[in-house]
PDB file of N, CA and C in Angstrom:
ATOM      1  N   UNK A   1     204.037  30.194  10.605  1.00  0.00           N
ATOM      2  CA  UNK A   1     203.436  30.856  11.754  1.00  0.00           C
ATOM      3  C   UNK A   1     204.471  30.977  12.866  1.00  0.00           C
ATOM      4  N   UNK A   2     204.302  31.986  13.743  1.00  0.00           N
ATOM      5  CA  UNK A   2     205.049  32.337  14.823  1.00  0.00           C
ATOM      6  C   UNK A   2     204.568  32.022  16.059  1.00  0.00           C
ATOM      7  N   UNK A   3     205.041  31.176  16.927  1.00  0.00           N
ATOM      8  CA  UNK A   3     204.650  31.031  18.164  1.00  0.00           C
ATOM      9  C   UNK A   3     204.911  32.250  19.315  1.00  0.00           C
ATOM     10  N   UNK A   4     203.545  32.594  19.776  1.00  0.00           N
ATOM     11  CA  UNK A   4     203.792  33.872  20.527  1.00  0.00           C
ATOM     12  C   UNK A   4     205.087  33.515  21.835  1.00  0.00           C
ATOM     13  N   UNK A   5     205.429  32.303  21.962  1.00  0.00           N
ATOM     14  CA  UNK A   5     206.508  32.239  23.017  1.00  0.00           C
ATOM     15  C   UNK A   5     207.891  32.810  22.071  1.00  0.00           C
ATOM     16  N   UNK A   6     207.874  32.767  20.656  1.00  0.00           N
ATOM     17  CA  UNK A   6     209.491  33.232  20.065  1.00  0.00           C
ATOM     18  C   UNK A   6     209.055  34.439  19.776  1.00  0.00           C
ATOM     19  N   UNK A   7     207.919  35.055  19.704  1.00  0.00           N
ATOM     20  CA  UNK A   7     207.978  36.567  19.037  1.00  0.00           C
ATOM     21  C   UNK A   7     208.240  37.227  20.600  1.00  0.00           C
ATOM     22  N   UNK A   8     207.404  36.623  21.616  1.00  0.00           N
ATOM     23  CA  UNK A   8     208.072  37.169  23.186  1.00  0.00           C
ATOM     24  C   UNK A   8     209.899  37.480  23.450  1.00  0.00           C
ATOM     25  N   UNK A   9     210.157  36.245  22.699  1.00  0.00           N
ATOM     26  CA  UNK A   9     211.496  35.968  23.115  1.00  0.00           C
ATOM     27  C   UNK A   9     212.265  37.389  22.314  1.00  0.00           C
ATOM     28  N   UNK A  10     211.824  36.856  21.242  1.00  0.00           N
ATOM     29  CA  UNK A  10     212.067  38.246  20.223  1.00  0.00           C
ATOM     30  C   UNK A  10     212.456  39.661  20.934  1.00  0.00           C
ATOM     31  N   UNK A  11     210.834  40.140  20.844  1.00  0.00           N
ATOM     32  CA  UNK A  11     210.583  41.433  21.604  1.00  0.00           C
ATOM     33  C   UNK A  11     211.297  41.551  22.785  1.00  0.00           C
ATOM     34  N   UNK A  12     211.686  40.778  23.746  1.00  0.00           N
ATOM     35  CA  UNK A  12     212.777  40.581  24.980  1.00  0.00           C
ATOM     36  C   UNK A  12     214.176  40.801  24.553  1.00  0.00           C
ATOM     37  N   UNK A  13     214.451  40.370  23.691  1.00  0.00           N
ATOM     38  CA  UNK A  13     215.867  40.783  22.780  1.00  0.00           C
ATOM     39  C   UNK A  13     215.976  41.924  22.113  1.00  0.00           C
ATOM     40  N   UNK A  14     214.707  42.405  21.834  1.00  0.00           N
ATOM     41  CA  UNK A  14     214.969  44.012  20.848  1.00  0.00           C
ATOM     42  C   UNK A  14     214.737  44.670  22.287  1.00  0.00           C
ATOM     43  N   UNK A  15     213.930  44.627  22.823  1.00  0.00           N
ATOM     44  CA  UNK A  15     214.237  45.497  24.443  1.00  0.00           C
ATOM     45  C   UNK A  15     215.706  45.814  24.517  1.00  0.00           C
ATOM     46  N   UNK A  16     216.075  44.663  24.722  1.00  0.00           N
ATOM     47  CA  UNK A  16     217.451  44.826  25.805  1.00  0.00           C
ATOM     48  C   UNK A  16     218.264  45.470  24.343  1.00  0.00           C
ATOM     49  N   UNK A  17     218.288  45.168  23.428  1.00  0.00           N
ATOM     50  CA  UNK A  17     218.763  46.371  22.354  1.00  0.00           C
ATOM     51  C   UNK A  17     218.651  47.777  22.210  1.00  0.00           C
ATOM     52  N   UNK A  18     217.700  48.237  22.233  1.00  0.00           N
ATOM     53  CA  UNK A  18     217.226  49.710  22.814  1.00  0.00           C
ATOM     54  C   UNK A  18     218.013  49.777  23.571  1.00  0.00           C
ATOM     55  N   UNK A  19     217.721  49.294  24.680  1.00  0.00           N
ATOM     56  CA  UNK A  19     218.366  49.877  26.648  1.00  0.00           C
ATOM     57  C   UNK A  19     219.755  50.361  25.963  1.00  0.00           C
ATOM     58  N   UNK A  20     220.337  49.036  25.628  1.00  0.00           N
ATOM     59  CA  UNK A  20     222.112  49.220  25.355  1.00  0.00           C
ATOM     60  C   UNK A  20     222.274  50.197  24.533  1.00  0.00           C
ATOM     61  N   UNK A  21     221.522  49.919  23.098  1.00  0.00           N
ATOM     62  CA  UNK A  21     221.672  51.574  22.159  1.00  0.00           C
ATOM     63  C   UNK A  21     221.578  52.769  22.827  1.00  0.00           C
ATOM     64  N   UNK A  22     220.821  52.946  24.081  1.00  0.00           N
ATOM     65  CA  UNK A  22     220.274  54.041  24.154  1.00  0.00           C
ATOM     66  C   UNK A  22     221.261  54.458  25.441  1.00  0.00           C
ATOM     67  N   UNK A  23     221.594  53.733  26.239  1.00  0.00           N
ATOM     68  CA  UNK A  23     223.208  54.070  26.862  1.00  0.00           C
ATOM     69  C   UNK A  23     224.683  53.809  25.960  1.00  0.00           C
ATOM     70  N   UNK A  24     224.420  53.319  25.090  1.00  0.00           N
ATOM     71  CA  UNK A  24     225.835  53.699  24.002  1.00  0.00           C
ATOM     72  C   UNK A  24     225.757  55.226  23.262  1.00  0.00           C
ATOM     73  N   UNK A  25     224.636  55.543  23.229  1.00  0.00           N
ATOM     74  CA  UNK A  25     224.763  56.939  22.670  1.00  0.00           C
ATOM     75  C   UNK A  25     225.014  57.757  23.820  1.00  0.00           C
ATOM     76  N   UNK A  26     224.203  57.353  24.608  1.00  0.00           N
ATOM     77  CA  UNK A  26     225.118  58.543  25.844  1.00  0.00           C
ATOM     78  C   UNK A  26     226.260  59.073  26.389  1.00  0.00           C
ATOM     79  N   UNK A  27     226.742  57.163  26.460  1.00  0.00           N
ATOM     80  CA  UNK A  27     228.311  57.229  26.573  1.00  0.00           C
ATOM     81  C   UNK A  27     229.014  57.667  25.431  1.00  0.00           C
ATOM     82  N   UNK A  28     228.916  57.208  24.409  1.00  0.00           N
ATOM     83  CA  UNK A  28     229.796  57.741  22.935  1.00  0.00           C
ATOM     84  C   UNK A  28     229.655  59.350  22.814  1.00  0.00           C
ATOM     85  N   UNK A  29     228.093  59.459  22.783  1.00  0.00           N
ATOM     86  CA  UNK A  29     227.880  61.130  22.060  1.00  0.00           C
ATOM     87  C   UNK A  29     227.641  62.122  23.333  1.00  0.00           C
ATOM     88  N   UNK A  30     227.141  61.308  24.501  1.00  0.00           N
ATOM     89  CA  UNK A  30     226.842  62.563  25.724  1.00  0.00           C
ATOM     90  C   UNK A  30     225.202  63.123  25.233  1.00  0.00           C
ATOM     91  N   UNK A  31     224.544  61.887  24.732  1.00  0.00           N
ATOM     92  CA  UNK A  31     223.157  62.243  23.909  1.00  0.00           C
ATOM     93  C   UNK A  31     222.070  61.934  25.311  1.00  0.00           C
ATOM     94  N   UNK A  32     221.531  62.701  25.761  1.00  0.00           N
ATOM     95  CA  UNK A  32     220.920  62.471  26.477  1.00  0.00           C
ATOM     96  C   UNK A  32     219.661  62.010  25.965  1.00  0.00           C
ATOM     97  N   UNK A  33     218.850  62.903  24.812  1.00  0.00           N
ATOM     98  CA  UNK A  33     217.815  61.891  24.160  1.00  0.00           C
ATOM     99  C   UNK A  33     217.942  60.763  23.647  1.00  0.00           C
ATOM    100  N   UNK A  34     218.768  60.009  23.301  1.00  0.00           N
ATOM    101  CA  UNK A  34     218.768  59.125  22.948  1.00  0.00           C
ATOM    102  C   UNK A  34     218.799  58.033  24.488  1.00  0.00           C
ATOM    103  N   UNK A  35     219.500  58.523  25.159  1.00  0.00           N
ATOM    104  CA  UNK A  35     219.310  57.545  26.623  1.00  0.00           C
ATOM    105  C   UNK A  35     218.497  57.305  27.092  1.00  0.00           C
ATOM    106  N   UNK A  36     217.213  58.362  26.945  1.00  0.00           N
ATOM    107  CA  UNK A  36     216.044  58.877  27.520  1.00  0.00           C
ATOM    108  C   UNK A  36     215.278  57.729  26.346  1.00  0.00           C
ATOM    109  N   UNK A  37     215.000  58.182  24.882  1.00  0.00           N
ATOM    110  CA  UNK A  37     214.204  57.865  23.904  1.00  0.00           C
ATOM    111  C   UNK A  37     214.725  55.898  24.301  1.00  0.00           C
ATOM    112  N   UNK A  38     215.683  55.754  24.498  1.00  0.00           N
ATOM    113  CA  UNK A  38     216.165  54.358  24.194  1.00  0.00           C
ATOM    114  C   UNK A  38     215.882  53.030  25.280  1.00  0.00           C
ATOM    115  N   UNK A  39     215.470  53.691  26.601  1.00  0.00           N
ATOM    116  CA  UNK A  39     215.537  53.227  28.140  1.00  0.00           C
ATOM    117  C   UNK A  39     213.651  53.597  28.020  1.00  0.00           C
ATOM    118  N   UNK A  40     212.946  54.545  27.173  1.00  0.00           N
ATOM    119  CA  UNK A  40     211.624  54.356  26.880  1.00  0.00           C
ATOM    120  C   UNK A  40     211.133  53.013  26.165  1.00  0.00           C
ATOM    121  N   UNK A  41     211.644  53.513  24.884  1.00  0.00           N
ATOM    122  CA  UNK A  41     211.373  52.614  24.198  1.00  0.00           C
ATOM    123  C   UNK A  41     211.426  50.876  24.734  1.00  0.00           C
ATOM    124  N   UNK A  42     212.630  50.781  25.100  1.00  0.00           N
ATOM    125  CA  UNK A  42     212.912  49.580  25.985  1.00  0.00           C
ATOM    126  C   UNK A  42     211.726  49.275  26.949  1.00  0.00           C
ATOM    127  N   UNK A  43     211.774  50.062  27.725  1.00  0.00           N
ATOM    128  CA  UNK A  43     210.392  49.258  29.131  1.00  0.00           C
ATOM    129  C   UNK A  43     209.206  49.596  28.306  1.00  0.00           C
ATOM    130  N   UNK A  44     208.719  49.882  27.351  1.00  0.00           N
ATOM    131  CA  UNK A  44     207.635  49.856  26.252  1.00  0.00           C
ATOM    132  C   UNK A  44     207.653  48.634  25.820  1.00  0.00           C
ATOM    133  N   UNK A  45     208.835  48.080  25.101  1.00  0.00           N
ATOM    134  CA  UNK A  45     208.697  47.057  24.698  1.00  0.00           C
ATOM    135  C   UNK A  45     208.860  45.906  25.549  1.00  0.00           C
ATOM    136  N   UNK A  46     209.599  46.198  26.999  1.00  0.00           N
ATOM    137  CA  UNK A  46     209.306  44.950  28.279  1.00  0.00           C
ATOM    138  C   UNK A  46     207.867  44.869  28.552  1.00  0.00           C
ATOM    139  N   UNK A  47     207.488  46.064  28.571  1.00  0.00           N
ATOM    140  CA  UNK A  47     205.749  45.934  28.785  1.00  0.00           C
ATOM    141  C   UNK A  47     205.258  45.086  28.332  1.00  0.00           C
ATOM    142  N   UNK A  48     205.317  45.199  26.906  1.00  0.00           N
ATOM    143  CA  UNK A  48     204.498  44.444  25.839  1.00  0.00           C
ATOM    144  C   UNK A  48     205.020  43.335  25.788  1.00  0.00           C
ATOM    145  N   UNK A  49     205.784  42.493  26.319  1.00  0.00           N
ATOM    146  CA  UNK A  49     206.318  41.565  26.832  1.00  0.00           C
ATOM    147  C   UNK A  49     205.670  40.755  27.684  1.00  0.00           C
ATOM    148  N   UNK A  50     205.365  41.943  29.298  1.00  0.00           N
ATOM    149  CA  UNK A  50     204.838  41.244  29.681  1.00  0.00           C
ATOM    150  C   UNK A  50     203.432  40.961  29.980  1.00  0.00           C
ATOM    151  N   UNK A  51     202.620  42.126  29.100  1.00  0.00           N
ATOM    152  CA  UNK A  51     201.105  42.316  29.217  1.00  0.00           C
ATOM    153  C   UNK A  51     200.869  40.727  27.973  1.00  0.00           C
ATOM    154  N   UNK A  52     201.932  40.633  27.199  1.00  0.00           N
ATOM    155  CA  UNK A  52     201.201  39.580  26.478  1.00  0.00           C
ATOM    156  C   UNK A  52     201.543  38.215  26.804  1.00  0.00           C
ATOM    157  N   UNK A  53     201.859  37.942  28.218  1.00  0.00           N
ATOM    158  CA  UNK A  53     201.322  36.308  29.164  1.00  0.00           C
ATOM    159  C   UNK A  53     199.921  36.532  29.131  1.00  0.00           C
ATOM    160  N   UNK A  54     199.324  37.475  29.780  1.00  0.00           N
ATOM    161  CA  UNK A  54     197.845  38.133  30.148  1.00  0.00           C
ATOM    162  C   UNK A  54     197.283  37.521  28.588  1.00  0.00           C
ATOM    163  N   UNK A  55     197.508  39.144  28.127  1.00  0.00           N
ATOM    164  CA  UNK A  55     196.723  39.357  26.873  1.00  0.00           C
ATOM    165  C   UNK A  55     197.753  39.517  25.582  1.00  0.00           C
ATOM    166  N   UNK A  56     197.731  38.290  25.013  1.00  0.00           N
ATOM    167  CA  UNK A  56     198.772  38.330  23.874  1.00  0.00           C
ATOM    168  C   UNK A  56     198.143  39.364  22.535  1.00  0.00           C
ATOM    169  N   UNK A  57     196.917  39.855  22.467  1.00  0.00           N
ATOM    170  CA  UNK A  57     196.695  40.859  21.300  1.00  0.00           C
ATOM    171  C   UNK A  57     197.215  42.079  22.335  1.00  0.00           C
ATOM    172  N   UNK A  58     197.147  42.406  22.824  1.00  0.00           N
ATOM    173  CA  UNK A  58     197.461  44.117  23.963  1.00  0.00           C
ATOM    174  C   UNK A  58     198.810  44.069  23.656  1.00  0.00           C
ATOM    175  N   UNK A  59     199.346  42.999  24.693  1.00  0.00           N
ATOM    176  CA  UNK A  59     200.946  42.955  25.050  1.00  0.00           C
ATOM    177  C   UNK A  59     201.627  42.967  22.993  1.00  0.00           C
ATOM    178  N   UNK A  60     201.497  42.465  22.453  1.00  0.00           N
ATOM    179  CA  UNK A  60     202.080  42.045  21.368  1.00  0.00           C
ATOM    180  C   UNK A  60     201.589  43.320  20.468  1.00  0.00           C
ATOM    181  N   UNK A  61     200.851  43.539  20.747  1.00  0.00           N
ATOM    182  CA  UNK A  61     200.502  45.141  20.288  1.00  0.00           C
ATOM    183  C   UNK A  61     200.761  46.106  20.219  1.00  0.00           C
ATOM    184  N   UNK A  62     201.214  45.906  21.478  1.00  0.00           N
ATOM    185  CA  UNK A  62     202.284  47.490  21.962  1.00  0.00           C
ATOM    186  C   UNK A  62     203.672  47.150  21.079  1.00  0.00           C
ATOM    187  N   UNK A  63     204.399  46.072  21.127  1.00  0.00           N
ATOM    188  CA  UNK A  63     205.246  45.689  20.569  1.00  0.00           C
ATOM    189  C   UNK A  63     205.590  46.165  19.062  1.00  0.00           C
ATOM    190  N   UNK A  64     204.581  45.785  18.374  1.00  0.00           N
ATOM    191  CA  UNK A  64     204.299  45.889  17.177  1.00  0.00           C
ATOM    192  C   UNK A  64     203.864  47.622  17.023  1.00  0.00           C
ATOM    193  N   UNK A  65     203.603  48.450  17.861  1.00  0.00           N
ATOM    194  CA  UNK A  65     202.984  49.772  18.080  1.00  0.00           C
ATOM    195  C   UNK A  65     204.807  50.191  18.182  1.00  0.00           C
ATOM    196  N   UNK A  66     205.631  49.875  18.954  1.00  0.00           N
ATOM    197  CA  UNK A  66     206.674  50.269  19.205  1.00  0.00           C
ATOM    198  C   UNK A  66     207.636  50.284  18.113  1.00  0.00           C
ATOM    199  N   UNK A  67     207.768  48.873  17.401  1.00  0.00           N
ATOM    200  CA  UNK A  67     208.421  48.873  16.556  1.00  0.00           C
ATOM    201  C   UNK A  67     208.210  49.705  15.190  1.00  0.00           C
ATOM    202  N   UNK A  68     206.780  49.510  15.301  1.00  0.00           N
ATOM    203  CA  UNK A  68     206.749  50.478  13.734  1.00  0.00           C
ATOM    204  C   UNK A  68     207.087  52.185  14.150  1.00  0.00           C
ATOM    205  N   UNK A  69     207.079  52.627  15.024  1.00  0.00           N
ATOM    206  CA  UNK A  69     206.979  53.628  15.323  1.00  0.00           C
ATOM    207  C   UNK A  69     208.884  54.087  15.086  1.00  0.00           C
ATOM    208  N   UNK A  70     209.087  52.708  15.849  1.00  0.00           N
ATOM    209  CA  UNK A  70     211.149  52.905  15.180  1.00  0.00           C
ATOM    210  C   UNK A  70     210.970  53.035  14.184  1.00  0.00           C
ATOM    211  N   UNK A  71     210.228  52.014  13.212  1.00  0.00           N
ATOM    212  CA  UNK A  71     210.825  52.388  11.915  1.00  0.00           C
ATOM    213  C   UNK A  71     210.566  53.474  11.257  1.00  0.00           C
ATOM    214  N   UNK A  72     209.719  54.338  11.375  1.00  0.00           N
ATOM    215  CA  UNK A  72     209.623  55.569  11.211  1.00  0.00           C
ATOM    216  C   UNK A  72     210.495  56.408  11.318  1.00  0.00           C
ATOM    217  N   UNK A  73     210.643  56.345  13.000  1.00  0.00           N
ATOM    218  CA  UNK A  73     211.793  57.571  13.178  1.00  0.00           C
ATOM    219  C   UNK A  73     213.672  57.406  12.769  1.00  0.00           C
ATOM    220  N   UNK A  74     213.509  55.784  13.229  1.00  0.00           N
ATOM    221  CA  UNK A  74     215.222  55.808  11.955  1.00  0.00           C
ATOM    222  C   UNK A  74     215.073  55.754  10.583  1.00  0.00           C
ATOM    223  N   UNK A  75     213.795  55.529  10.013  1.00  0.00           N
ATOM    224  CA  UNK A  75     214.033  55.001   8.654  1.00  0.00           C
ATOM    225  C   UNK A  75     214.111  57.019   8.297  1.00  0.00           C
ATOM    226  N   UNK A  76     213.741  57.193   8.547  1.00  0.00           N
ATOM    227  CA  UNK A  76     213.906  59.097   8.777  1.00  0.00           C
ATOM    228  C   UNK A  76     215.161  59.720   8.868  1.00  0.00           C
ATOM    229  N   UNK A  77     215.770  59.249  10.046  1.00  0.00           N
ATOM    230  CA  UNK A  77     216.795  59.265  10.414  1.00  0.00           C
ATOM    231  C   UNK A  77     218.216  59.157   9.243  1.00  0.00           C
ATOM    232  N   UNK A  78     217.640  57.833   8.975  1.00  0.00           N
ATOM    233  CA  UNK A  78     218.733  57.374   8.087  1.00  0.00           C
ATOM    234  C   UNK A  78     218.618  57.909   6.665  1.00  0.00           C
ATOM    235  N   UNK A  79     217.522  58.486   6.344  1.00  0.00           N
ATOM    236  CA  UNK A  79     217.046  58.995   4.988  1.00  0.00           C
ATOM    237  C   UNK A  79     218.112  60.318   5.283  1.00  0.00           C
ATOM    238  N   UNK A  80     218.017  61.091   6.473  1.00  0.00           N
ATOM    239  CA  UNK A  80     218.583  62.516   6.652  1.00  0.00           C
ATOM    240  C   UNK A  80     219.903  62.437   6.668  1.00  0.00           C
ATOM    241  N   UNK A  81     220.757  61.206   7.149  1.00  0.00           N
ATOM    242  CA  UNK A  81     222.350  61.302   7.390  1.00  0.00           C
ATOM    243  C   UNK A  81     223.074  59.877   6.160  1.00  0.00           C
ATOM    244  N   UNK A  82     222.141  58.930   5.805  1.00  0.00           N
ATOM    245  CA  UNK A  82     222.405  58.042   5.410  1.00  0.00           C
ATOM    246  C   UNK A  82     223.511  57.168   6.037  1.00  0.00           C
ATOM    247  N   UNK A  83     223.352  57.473   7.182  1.00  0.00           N
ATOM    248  CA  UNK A  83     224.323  56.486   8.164  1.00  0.00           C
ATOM    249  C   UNK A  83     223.860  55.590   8.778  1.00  0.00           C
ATOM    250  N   UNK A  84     224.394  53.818   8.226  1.00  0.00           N
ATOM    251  CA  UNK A  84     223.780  52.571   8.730  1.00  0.00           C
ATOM    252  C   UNK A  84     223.792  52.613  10.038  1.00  0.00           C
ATOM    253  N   UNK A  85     224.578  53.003  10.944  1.00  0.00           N
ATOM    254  CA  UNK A  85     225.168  52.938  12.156  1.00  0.00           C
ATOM    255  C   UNK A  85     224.346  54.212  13.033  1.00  0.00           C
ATOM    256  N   UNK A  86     223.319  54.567  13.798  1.00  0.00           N
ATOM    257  CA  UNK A  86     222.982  53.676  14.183  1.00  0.00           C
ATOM    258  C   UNK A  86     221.403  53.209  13.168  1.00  0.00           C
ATOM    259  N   UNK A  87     220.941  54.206  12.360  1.00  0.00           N
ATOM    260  CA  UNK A  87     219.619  54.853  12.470  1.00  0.00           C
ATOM    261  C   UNK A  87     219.439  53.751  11.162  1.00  0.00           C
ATOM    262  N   UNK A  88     220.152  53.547   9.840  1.00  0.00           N
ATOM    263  CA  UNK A  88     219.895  52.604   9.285  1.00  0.00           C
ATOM    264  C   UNK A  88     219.939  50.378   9.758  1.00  0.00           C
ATOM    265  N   UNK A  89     220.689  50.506  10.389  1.00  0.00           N
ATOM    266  CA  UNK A  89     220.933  49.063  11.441  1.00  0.00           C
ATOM    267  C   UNK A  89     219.570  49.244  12.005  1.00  0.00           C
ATOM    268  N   UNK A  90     219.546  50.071  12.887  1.00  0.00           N
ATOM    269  CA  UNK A  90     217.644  50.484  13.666  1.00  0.00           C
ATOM    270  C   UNK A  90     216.382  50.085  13.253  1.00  0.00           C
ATOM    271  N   UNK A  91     216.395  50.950  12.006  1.00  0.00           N
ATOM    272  CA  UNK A  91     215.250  50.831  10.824  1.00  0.00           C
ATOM    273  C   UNK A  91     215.067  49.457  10.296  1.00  0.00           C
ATOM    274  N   UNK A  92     216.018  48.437  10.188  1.00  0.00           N
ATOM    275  CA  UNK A  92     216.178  46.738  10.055  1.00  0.00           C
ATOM    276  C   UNK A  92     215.925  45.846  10.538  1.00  0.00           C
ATOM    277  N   UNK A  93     216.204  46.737  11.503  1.00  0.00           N
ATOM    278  CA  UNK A  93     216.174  45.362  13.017  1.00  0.00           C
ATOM    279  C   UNK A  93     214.362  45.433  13.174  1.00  0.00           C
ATOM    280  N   UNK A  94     213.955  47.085  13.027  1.00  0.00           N
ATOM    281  CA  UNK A  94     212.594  47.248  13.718  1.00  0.00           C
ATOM    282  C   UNK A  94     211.768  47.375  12.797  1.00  0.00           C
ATOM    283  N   UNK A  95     212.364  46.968  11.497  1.00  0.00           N
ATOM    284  CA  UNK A  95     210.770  46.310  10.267  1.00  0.00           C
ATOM    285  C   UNK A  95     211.257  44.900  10.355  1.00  0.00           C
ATOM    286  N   UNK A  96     211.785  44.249  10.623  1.00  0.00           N
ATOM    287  CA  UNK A  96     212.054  42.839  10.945  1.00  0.00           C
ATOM    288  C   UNK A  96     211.025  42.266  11.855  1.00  0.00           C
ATOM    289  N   UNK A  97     211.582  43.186  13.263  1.00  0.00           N
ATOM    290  CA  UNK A  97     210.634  42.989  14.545  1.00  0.00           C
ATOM    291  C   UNK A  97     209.043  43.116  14.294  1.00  0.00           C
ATOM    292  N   UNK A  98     209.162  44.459  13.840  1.00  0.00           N
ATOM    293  CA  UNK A  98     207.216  44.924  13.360  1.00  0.00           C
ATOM    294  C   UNK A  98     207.090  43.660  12.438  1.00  0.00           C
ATOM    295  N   UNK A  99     207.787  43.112  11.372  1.00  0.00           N
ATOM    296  CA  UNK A  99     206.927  42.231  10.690  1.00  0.00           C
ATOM    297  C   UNK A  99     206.322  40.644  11.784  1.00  0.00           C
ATOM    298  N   UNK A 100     207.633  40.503  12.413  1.00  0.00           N
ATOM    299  CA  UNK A 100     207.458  39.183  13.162  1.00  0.00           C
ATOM    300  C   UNK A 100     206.563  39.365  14.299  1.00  0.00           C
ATOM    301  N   UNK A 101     206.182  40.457  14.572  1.00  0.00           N
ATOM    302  CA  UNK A 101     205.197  40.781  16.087  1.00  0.00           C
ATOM    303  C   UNK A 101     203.580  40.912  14.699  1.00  0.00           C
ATOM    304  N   UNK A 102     203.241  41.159  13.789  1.00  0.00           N
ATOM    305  CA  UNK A 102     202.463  41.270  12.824  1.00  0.00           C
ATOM    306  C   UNK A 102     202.272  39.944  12.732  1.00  0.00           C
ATOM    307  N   UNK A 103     203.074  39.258  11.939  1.00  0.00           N
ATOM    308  CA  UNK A 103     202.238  37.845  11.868  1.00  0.00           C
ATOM    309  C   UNK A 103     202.591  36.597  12.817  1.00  0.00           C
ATOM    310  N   UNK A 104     202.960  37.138  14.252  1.00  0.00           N
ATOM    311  CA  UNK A 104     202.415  36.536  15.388  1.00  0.00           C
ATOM    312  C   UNK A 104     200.462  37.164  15.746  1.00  0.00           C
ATOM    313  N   UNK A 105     200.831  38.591  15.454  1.00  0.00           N
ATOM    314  CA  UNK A 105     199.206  38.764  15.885  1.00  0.00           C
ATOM    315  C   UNK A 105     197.921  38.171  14.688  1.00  0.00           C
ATOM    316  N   UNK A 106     198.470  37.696  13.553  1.00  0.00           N
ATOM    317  CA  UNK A 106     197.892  37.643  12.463  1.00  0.00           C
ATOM    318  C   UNK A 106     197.374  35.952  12.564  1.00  0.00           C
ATOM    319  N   UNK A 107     198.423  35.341  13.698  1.00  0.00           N
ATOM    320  CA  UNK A 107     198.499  33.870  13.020  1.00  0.00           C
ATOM    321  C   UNK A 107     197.241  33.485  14.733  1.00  0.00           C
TER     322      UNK A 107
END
């Protein structure tokens, strides 16, 4: 079982992953969606961060709402270019995350 204080901690660490991904593509590629999509995603997942002190099914929800939703769009991603970097690494990190925000809400 997962204690909702490490899946927090978690989700606080894949945040600040986004943010940085999502200003490394800007700076590297001049990608503005991705700065945009990445600095979303991020305060989505600070949200759910911090709605779940409150309400750990909401807050941890969104989390788990966020992450699967990555894995969708890189596991996509990476199906179309087959490049680990960023969209396959992405897709890993955020069925990792979706599983560990899952059976925090499960446990």
């Amino acid at each position: 079982m997962i204690t909702p204080l490490a899946i927090q901690i978690v989700l606080g660490i894949y945040a600040v992953l986004l943010a940085v991904g999502g200003v490394m593509g800007y700076v590297k590629a001049g990608s503005k969606p991705s700065l945009i999509a990445g600095l979303a995603s991020a305060a989505l997942t600070a949200l759910g961060v911090a709605l779940s002190f409150a309400s750990p099914v909401l807050g941890l929800g969104l989390g788990l709402f966020v992450a699967v939703a990555l894995v969708y769009v890189f596991g996509r991603r990476f199906m179309q270019t087959r490049k680990v970097m960023p969209a396959g690494m992405l897709a890993i990190v955020s069925s990792l995350v979706a599983f560990l925000a899952a059976l925090a809400l499960a446990g």
